[in-house]
C-alpha atoms as a PDB file:
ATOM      1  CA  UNK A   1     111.477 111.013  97.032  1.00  0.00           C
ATOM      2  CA  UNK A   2     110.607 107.308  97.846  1.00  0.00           C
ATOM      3  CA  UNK A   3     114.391 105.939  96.536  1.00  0.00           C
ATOM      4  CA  UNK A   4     117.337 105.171  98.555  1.00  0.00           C
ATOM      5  CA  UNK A   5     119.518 104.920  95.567  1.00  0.00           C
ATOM      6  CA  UNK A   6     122.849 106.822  95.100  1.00  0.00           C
ATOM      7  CA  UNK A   7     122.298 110.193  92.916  1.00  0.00           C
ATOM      8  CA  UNK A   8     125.307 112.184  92.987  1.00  0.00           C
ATOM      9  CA  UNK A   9     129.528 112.505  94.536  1.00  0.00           C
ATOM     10  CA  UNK A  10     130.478 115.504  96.980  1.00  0.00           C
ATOM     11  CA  UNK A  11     133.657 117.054  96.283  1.00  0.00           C
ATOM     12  CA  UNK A  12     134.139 119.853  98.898  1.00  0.00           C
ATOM     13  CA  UNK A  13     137.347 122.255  98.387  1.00  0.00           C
ATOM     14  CA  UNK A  14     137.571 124.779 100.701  1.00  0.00           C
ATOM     15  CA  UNK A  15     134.129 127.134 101.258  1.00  0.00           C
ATOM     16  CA  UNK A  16     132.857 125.404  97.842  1.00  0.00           C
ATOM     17  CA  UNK A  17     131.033 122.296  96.989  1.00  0.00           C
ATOM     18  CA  UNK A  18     131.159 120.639  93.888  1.00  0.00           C
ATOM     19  CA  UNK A  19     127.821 118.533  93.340  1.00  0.00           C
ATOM     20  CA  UNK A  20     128.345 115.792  90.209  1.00  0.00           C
ATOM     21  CA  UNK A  21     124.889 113.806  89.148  1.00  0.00           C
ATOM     22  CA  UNK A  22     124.684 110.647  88.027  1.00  0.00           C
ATOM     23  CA  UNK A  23     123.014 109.646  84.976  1.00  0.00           C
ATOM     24  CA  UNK A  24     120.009 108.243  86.566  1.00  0.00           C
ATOM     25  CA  UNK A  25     118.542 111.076  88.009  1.00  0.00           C
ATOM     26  CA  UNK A  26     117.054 113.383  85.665  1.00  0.00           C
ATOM     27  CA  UNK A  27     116.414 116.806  85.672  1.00  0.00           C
ATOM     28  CA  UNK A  28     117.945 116.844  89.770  1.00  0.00           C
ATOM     29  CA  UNK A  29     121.057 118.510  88.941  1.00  0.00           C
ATOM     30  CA  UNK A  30     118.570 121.410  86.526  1.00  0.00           C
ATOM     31  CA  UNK A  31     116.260 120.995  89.618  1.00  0.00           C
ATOM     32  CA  UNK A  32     118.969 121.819  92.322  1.00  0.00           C
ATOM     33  CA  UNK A  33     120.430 124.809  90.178  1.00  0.00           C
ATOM     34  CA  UNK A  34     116.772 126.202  89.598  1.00  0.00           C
ATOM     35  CA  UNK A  35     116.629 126.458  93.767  1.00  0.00           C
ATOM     36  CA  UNK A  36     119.843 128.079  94.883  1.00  0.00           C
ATOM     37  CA  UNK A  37     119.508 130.798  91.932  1.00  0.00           C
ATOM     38  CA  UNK A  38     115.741 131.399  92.597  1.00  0.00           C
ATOM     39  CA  UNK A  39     116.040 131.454  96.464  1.00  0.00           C
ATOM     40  CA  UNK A  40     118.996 133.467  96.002  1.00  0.00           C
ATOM     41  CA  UNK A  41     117.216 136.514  95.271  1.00  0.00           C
ATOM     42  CA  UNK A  42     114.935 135.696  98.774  1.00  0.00           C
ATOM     43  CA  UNK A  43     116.499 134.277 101.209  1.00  0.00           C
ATOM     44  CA  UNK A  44     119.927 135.969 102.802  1.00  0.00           C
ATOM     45  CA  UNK A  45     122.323 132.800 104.202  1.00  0.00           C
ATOM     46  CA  UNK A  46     119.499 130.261 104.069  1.00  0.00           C
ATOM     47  CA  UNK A  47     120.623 127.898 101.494  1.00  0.00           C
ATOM     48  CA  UNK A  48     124.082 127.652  99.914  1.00  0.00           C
ATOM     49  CA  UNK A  49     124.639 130.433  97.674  1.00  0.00           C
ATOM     50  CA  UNK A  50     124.856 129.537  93.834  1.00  0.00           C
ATOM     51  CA  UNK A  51     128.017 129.481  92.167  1.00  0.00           C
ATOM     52  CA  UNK A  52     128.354 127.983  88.423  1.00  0.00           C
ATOM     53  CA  UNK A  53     126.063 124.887  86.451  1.00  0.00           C
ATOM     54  CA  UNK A  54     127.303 122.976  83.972  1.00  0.00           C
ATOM     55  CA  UNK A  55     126.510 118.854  82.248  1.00  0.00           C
ATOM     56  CA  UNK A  56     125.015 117.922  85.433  1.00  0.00           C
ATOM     57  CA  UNK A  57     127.451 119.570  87.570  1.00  0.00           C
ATOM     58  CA  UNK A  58     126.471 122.632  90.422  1.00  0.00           C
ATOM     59  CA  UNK A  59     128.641 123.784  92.226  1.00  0.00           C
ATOM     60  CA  UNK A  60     127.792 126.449  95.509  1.00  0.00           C
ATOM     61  CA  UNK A  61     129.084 127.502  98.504  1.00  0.00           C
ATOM     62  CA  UNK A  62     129.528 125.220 101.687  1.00  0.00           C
ATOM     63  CA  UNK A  63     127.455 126.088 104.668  1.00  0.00           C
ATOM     64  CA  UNK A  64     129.025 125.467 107.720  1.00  0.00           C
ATOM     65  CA  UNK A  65     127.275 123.972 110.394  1.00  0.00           C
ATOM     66  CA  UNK A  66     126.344 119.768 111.646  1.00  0.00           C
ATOM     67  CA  UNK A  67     123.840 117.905 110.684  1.00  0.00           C
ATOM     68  CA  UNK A  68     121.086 117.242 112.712  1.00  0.00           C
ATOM     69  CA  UNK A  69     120.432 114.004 112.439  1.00  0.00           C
ATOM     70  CA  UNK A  70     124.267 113.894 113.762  1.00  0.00           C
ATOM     71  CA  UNK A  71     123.544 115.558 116.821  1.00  0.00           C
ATOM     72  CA  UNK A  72     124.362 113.625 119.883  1.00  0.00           C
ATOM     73  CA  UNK A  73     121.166 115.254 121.526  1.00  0.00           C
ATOM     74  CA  UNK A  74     118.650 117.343 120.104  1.00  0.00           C
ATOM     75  CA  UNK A  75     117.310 120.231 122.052  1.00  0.00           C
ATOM     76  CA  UNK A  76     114.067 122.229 121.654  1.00  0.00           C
ATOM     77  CA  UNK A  77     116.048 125.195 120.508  1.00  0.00           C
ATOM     78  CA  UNK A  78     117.066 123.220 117.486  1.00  0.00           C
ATOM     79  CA  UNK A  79     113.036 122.206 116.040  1.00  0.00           C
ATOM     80  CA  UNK A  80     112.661 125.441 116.855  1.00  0.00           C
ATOM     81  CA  UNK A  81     115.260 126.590 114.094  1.00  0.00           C
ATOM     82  CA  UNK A  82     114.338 123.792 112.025  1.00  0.00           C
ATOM     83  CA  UNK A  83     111.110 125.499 111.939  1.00  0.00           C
ATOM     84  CA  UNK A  84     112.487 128.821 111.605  1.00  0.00           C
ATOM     85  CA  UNK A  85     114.228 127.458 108.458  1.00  0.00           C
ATOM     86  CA  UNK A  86     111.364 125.989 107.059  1.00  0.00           C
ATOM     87  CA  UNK A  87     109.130 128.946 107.674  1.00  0.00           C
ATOM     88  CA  UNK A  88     111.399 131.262 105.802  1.00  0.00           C
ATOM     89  CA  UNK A  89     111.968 128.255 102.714  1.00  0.00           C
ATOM     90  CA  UNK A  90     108.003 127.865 102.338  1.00  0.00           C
ATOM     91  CA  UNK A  91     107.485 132.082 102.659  1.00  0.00           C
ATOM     92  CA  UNK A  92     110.166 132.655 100.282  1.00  0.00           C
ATOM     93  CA  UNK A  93     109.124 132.605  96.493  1.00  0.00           C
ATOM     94  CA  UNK A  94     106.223 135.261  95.829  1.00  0.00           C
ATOM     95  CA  UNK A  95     102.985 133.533  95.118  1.00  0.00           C
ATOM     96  CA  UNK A  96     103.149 134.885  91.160  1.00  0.00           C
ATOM     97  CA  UNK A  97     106.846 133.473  90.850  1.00  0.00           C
ATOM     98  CA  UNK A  98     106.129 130.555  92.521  1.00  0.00           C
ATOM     99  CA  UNK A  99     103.130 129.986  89.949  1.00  0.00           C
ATOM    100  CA  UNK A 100     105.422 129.878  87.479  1.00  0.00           C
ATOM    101  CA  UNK A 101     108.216 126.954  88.812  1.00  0.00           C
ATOM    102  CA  UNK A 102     107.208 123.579  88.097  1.00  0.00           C
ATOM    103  CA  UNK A 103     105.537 121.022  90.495  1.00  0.00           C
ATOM    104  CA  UNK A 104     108.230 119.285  92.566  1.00  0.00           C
ATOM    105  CA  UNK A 105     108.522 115.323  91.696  1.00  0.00           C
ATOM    106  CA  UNK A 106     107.044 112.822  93.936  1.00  0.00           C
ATOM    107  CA  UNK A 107     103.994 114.703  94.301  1.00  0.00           C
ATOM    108  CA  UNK A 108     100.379 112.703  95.010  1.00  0.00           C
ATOM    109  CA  UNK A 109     100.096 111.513  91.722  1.00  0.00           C
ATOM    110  CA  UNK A 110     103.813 109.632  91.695  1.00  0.00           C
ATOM    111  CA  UNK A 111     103.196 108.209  95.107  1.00  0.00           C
ATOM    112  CA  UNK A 112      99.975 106.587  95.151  1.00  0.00           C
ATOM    113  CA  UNK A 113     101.223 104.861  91.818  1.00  0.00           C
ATOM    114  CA  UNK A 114     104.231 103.430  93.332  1.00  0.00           C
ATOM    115  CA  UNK A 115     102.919 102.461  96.507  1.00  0.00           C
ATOM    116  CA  UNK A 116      99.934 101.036  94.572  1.00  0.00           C
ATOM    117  CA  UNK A 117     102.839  99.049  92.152  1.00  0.00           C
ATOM    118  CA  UNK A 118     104.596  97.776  95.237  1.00  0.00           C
ATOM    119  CA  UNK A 119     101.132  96.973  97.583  1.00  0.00           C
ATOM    120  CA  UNK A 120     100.682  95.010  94.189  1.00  0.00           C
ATOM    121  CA  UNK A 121     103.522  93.049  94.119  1.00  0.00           C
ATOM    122  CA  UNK A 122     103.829  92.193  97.961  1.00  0.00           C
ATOM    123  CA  UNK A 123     104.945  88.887  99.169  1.00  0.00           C
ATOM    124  CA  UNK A 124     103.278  87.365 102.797  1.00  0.00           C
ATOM    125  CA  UNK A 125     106.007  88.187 104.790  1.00  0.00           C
ATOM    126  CA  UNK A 126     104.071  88.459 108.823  1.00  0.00           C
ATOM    127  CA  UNK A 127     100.652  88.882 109.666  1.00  0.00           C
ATOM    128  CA  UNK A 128     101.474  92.973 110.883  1.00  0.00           C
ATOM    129  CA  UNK A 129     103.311  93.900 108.029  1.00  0.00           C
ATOM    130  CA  UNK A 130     100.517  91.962 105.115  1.00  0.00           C
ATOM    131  CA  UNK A 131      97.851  93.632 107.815  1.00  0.00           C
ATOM    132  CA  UNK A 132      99.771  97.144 107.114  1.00  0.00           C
ATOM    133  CA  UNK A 133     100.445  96.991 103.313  1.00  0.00           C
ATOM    134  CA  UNK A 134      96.157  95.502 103.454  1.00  0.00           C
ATOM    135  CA  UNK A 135      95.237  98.261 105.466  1.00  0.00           C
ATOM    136  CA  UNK A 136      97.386 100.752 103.280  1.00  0.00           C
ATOM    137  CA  UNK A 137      95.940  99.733 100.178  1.00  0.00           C
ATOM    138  CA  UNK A 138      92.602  99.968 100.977  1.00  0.00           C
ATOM    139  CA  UNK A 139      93.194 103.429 102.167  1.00  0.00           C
ATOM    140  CA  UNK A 140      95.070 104.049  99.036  1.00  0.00           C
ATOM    141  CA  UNK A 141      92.062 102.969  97.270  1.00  0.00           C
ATOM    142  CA  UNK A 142      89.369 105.709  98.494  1.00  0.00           C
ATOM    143  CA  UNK A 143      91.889 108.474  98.984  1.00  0.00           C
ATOM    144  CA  UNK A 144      90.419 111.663  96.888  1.00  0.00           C
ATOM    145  CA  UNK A 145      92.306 114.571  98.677  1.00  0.00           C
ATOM    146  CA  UNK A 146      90.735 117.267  96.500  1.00  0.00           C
ATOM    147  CA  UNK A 147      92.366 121.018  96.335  1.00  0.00           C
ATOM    148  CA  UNK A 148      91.438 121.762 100.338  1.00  0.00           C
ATOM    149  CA  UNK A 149      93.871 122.459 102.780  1.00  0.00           C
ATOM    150  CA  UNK A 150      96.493 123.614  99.936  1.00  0.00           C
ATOM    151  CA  UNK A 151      98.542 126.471 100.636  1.00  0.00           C
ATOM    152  CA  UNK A 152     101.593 126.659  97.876  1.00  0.00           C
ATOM    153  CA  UNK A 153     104.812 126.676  99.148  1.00  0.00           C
ATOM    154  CA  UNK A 154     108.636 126.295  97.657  1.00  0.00           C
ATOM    155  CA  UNK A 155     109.134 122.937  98.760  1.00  0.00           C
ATOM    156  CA  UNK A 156     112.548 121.099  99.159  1.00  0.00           C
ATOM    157  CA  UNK A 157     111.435 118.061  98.530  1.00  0.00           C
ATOM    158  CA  UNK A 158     113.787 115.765 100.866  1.00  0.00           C
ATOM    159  CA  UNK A 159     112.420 115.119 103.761  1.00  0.00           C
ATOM    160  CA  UNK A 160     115.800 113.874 105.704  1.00  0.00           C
ATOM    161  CA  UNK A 161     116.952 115.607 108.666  1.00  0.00           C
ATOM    162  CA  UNK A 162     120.470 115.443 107.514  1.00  0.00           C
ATOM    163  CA  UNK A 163     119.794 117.811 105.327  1.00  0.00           C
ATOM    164  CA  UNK A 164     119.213 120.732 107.768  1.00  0.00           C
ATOM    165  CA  UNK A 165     122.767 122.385 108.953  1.00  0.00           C
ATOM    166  CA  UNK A 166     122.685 123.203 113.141  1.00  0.00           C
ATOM    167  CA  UNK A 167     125.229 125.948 113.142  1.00  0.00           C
ATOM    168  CA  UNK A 168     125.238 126.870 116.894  1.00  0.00           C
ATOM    169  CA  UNK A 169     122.903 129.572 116.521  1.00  0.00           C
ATOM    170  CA  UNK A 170     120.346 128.940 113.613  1.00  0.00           C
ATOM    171  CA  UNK A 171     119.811 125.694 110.623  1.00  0.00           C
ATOM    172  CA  UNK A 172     120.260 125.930 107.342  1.00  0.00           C
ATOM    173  CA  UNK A 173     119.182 123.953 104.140  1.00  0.00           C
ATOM    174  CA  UNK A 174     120.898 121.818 101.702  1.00  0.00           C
ATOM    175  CA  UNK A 175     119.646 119.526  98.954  1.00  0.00           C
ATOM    176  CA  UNK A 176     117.403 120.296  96.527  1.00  0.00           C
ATOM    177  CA  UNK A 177     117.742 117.505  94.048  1.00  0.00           C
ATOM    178  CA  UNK A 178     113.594 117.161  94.319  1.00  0.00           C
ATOM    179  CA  UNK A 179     112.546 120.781  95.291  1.00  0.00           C
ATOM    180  CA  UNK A 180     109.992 122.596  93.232  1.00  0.00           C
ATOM    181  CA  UNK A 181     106.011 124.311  93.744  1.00  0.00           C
ATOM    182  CA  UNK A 182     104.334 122.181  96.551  1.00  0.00           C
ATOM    183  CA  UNK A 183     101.730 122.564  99.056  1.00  0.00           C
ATOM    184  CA  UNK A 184     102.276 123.216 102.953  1.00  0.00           C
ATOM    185  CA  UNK A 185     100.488 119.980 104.154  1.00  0.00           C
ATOM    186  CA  UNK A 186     102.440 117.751 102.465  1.00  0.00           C
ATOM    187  CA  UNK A 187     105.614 119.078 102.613  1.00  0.00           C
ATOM    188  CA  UNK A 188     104.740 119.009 106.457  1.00  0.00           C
ATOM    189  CA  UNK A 189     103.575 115.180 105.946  1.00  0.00           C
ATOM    190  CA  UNK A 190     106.901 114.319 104.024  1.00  0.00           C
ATOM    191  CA  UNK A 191     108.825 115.599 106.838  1.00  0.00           C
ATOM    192  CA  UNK A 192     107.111 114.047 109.404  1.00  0.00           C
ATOM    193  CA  UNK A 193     107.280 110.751 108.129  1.00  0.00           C
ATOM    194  CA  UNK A 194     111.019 110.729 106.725  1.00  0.00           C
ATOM    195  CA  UNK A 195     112.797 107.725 109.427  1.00  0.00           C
ATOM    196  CA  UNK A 196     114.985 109.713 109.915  1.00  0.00           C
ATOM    197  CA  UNK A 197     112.945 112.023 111.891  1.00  0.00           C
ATOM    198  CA  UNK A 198     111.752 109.155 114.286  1.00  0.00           C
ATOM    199  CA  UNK A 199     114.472 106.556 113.974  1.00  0.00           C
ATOM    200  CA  UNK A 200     116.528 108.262 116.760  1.00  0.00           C
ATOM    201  CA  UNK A 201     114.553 110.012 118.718  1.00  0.00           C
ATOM    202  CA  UNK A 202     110.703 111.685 117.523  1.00  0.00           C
ATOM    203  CA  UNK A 203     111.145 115.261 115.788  1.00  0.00           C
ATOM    204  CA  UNK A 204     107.568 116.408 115.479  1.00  0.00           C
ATOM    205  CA  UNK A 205     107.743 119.179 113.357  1.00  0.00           C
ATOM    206  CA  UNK A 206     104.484 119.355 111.580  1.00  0.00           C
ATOM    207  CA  UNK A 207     103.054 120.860 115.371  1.00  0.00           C
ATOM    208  CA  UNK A 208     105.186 123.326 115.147  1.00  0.00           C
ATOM    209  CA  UNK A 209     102.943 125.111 112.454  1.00  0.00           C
ATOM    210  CA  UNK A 210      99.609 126.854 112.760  1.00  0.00           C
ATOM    211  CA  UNK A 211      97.666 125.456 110.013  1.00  0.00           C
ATOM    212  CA  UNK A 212      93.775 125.543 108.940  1.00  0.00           C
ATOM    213  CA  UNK A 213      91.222 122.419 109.890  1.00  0.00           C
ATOM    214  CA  UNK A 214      91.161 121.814 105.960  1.00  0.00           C
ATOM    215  CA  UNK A 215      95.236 121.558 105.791  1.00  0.00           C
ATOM    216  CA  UNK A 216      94.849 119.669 109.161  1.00  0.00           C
ATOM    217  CA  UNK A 217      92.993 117.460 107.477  1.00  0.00           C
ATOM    218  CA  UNK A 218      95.281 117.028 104.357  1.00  0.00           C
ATOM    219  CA  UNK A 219      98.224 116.194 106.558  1.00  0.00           C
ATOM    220  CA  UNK A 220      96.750 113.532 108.066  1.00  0.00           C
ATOM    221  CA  UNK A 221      95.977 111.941 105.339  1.00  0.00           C
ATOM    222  CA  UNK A 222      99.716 112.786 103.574  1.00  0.00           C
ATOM    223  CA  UNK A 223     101.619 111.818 106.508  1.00  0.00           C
ATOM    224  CA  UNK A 224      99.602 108.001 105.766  1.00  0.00           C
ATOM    225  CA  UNK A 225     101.171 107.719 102.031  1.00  0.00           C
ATOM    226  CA  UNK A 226     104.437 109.003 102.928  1.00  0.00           C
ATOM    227  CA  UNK A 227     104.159 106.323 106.260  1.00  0.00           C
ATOM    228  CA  UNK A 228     103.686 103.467 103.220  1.00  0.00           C
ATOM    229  CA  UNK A 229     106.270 104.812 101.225  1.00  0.00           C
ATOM    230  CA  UNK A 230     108.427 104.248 103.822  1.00  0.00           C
ATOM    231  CA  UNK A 231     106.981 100.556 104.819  1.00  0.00           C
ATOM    232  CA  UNK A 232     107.753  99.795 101.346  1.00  0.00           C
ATOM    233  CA  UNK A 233     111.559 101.348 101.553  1.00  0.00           C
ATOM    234  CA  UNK A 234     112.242 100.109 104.656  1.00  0.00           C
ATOM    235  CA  UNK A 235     111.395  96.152 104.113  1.00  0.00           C
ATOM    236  CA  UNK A 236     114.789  95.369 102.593  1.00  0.00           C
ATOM    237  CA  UNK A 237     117.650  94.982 104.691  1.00  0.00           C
ATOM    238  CA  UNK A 238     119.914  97.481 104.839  1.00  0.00           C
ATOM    239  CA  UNK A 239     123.306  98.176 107.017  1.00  0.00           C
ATOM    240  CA  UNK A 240     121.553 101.812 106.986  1.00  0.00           C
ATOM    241  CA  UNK A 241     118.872 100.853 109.118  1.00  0.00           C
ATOM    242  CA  UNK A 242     118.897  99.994 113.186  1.00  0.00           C
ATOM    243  CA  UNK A 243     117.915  96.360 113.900  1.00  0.00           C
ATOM    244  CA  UNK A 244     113.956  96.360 113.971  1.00  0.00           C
ATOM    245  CA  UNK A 245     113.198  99.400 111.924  1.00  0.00           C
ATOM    246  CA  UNK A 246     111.096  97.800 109.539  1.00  0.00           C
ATOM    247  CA  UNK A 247     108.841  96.880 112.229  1.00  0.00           C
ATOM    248  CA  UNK A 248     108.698 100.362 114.016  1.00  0.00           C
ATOM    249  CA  UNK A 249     107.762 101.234 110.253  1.00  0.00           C
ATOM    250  CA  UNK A 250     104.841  98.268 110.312  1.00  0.00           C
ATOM    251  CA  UNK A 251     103.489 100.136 113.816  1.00  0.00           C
ATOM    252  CA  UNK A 252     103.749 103.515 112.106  1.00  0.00           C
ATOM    253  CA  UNK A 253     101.843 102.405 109.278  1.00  0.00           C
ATOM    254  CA  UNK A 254      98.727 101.031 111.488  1.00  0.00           C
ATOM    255  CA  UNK A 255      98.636 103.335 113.423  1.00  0.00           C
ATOM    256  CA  UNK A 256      98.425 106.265 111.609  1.00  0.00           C
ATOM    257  CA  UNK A 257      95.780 104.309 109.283  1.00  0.00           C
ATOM    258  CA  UNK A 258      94.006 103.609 112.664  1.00  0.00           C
ATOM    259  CA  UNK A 259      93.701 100.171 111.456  1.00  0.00           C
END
């Protein structure tokens, strides 16, 4: 979801976690529910297991295991999970069920409006960064990814690699706030371009799946909105980010526009 902004408080009490949205996030507390209850009946110790939903409220089991975006060092054996994980999330839901849960939010149609809005209202700032948010927006412009290359998936819909749970032996999911019927490619592209899965080291995970010169294609061209999305969230300063993020993010940008 391109937002930084707060949506919920963690209460954890023993093995279960009490999730508590805020009012400015609708329909992610319905949203997170919908996942853990419909995964439930797919997926064996995968995602936490759903407990009770109430006035925003979900509350689910705790998964044990650390972060990975905590890990001191990140082996091969842990993409390799992380792919594992993700296989299993995206191979879940039946085709005929997942025909029938709604389109996740912050799909193509929600992006390229607010990166349009905010390539609109940019301010000169440096000749890379106006050369990126140029560049982006005349990509933007003639983008017409079509219906090839889609392969429907479950998709989480969070792209941060905090939310996957290294347990010793395999990773596990959490967060679902944005989850909902996606498509393979750029589920793939939101991963690949979350900073959090460059910031501290490259994850490539989209290689880690065979996919089809059409959804080849489709990445590509995902993984260059989600790079904008993040130009865009990444050009305030924030205590969050490393010193000189923001311009990794400008590099990103032109380079995976080729500009």
């Amino acid at each position: 979801m391109p937002d930084l902004q707060y949506t919920h408080e963690l209460t954890i009490e023993g093995d279960v976690v009490t999730k508590r949205y805020v009012d400015t996030t609708p329909g992610a507390a319905e949203r997170e529910w919908r996942a853990l209850t419909l995964l439930a009946g797919y997926v064996h110790d995968l995602v936490p297991e759903p407990i009770a939903f109430e006035d925003g409220v979900v509350r689910m089991s705790r998964l044990g295991g650390a972060p990975m975006r905590g890990l001191v060092r990140r082996e091969p054996r842990h993409v390799t999970a992380m792919a594992d994980a993700l296989t299993e999330l995206y191979a879940a839901v039946p085709q005929p069920v997942l025909r029938t849960v709604p389109v996740r939010p912050w799909q193509r149609e929600a992006v390229v409006e607010w990166v349009g809005r905010r390539c609109a209202a940019w301010q000169p700032r440096d000749p890379q960064a106006d050369r990126a948010v140029k560049e982006g927006l005349r990509w933007l412009e003639s983008w017409s990814p079509g219906e090839s290359g889609v392969r429907p998936v479950f998709g989480a819909g969070d792209g941060n690699l905090a939310n996957f749970l290294w347990d010793g032996t395999r990773v596990r999911i959490v967060d679902f706030e944005d989850s909902g019927r996606s498509d393979l490619a750029f589920e793939l592209a939101e991963l690949a371009e979350h900073v959090s899965m460059w910031v501290d080291g490259e994850v490539e995970i989209a290689q880690r799946f065979e996919l089809s010169a059409p959804e080849e294609r489709r990445l590509r061209e995902c993984r260059k909105v989600q790079a904008l999305i993040w130009l865009f969230l990444l050009s305030h300063d924030s205590p969050r980010n490393a010193p000189g993020t923001f311009e990794r993010q400008v590099q990103r940008v032109l380079a995976t526009l080729g500009a």
